[in-house]
C-alpha atoms as a PDB file:
ATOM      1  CA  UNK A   1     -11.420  20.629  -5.516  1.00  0.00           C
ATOM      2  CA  UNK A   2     -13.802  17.957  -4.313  1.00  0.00           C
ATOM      3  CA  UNK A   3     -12.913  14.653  -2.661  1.00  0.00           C
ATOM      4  CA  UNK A   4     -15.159  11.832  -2.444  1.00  0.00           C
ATOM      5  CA  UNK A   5     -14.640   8.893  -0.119  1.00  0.00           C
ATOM      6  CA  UNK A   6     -16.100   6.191  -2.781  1.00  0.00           C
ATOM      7  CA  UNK A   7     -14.846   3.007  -0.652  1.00  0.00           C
ATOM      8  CA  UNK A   8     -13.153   1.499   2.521  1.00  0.00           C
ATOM      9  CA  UNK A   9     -10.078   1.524   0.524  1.00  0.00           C
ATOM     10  CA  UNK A  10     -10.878   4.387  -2.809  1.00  0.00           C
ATOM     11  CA  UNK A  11     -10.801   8.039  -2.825  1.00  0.00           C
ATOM     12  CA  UNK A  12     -11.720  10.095  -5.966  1.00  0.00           C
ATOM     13  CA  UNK A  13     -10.575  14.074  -5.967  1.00  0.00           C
ATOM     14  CA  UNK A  14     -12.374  16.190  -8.492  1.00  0.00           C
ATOM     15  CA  UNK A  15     -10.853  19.344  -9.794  1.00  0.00           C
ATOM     16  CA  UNK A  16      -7.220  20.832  -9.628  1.00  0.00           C
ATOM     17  CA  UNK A  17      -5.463  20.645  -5.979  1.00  0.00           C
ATOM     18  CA  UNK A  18      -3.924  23.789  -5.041  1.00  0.00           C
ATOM     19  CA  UNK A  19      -4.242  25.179  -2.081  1.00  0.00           C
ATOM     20  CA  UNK A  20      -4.283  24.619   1.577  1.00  0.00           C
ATOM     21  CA  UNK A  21      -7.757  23.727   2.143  1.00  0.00           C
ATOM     22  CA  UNK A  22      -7.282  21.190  -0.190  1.00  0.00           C
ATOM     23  CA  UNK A  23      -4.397  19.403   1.361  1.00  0.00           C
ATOM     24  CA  UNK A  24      -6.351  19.881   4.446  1.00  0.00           C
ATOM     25  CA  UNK A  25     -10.079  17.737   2.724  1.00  0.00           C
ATOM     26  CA  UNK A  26      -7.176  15.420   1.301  1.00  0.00           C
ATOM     27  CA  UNK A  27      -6.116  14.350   4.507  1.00  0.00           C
ATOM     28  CA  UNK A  28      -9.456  14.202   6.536  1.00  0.00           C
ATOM     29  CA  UNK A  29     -10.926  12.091   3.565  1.00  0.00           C
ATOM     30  CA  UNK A  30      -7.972   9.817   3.914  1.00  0.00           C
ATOM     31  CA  UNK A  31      -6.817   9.576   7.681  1.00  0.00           C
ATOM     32  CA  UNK A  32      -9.466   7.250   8.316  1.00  0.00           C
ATOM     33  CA  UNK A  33      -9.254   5.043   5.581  1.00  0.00           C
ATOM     34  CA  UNK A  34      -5.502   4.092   7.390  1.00  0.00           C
ATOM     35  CA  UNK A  35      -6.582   0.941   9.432  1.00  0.00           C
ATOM     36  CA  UNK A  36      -3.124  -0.077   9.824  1.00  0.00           C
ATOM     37  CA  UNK A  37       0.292  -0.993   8.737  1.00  0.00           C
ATOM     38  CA  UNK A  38      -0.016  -2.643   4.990  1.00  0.00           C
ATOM     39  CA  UNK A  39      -3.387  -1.136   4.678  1.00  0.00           C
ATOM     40  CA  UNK A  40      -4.325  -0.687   0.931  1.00  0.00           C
ATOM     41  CA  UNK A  41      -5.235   2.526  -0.570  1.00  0.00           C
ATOM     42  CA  UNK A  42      -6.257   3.947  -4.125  1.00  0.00           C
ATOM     43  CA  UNK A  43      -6.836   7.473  -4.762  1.00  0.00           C
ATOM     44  CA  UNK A  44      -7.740   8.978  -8.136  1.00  0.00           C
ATOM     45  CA  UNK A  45      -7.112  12.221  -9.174  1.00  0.00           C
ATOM     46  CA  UNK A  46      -9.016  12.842 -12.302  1.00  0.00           C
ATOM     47  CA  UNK A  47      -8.733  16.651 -13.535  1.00  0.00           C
ATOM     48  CA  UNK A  48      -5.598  17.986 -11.826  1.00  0.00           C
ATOM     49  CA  UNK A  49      -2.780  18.933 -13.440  1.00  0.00           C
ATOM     50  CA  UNK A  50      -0.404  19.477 -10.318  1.00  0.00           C
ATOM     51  CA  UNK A  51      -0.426  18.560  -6.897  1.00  0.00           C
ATOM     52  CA  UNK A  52       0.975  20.350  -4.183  1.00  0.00           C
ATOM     53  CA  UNK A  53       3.840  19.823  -2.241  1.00  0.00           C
ATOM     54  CA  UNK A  54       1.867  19.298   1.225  1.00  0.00           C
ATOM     55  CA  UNK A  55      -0.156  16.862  -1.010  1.00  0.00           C
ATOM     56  CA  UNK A  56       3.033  15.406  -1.811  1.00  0.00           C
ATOM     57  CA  UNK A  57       4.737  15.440   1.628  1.00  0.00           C
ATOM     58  CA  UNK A  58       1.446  14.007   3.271  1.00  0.00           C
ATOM     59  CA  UNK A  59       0.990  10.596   0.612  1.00  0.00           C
ATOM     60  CA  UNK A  60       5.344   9.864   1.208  1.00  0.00           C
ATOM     61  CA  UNK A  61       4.752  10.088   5.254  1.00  0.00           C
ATOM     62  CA  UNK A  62       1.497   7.429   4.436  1.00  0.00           C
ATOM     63  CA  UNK A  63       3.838   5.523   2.648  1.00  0.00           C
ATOM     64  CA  UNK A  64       7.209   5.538   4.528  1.00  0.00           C
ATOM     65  CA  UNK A  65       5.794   6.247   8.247  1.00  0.00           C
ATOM     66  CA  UNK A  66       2.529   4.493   8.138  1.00  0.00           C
ATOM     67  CA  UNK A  67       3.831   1.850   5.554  1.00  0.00           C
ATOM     68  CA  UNK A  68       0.223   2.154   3.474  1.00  0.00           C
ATOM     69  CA  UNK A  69       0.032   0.336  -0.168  1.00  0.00           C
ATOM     70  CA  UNK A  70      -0.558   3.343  -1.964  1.00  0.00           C
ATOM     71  CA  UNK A  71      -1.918   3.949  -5.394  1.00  0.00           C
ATOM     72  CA  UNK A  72      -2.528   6.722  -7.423  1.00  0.00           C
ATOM     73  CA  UNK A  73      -4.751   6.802 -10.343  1.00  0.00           C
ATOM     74  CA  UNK A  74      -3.896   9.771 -12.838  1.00  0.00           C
ATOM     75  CA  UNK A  75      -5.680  10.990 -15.700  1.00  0.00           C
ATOM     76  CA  UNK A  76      -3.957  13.783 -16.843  1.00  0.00           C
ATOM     77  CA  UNK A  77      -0.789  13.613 -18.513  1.00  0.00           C
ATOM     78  CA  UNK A  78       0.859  16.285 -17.040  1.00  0.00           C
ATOM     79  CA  UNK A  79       0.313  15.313 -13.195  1.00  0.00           C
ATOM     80  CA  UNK A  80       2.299  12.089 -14.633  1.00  0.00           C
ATOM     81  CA  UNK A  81       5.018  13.405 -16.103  1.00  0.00           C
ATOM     82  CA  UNK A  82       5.786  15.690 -12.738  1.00  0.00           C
ATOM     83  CA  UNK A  83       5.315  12.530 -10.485  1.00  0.00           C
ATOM     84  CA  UNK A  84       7.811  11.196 -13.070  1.00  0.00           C
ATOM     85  CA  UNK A  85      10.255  14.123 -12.858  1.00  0.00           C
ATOM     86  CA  UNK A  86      10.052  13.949  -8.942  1.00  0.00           C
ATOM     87  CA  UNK A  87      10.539   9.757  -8.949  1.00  0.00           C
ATOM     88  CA  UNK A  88       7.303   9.075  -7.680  1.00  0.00           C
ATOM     89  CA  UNK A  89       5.855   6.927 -10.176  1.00  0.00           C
ATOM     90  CA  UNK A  90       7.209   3.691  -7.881  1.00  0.00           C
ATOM     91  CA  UNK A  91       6.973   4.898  -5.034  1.00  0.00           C
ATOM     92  CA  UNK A  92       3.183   6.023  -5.224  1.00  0.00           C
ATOM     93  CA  UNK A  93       2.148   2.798  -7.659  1.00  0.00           C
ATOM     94  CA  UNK A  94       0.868   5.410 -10.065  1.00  0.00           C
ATOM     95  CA  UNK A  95      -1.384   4.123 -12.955  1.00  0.00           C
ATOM     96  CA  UNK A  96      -2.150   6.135 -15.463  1.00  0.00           C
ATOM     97  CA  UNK A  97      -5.506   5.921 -16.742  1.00  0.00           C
END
């Protein structure tokens, strides 16, 4: 998995999140981006299929705790239709593309 800081305000991750490390370049990539309470942020995930639940935990806590405008831009159907399942299509402002 590769993430790519492409704004102030866009991420873009590459390839299927799965593991630790990847939670870990998630949130380094995207900590800094948080300038504040009601701060805007789009991140789009463009080949995986799944996310992982540290993935998952990490982009509620930016929404709930650090009150961020999240969005997520999806591409593949199946990362959808679990963000779906798991009520997260509101919550996260997810798009699909």
């Amino acid at each position: 998995m590769e993430i790519e800081k492409t704004s102030d305000t866009e991420a873009v991750i590459r390839g299927h999140v799965k593991t630790i490390e990847d939670y870990t370049k998630i949130k380094q990539t995207i900590n800094p981006m948080v300038s504040g309470e009601g701060c805007a942020i789009t991140v789009r995930i463009s080949d995986s299929i799944s996310i992982t639940s540290s993935v998952i935990g990490y982009l509620l806590k930016l929404v709930f705790e650090n009150k961020v405008d999240l969005r997520l831009i999806v591409k593949e159907d199946k990362l959808y239709n679990l963000l779906e399942v798991l009520n997260l299509i509101t919550v996260f402002k997810v798009v699909k593309q």
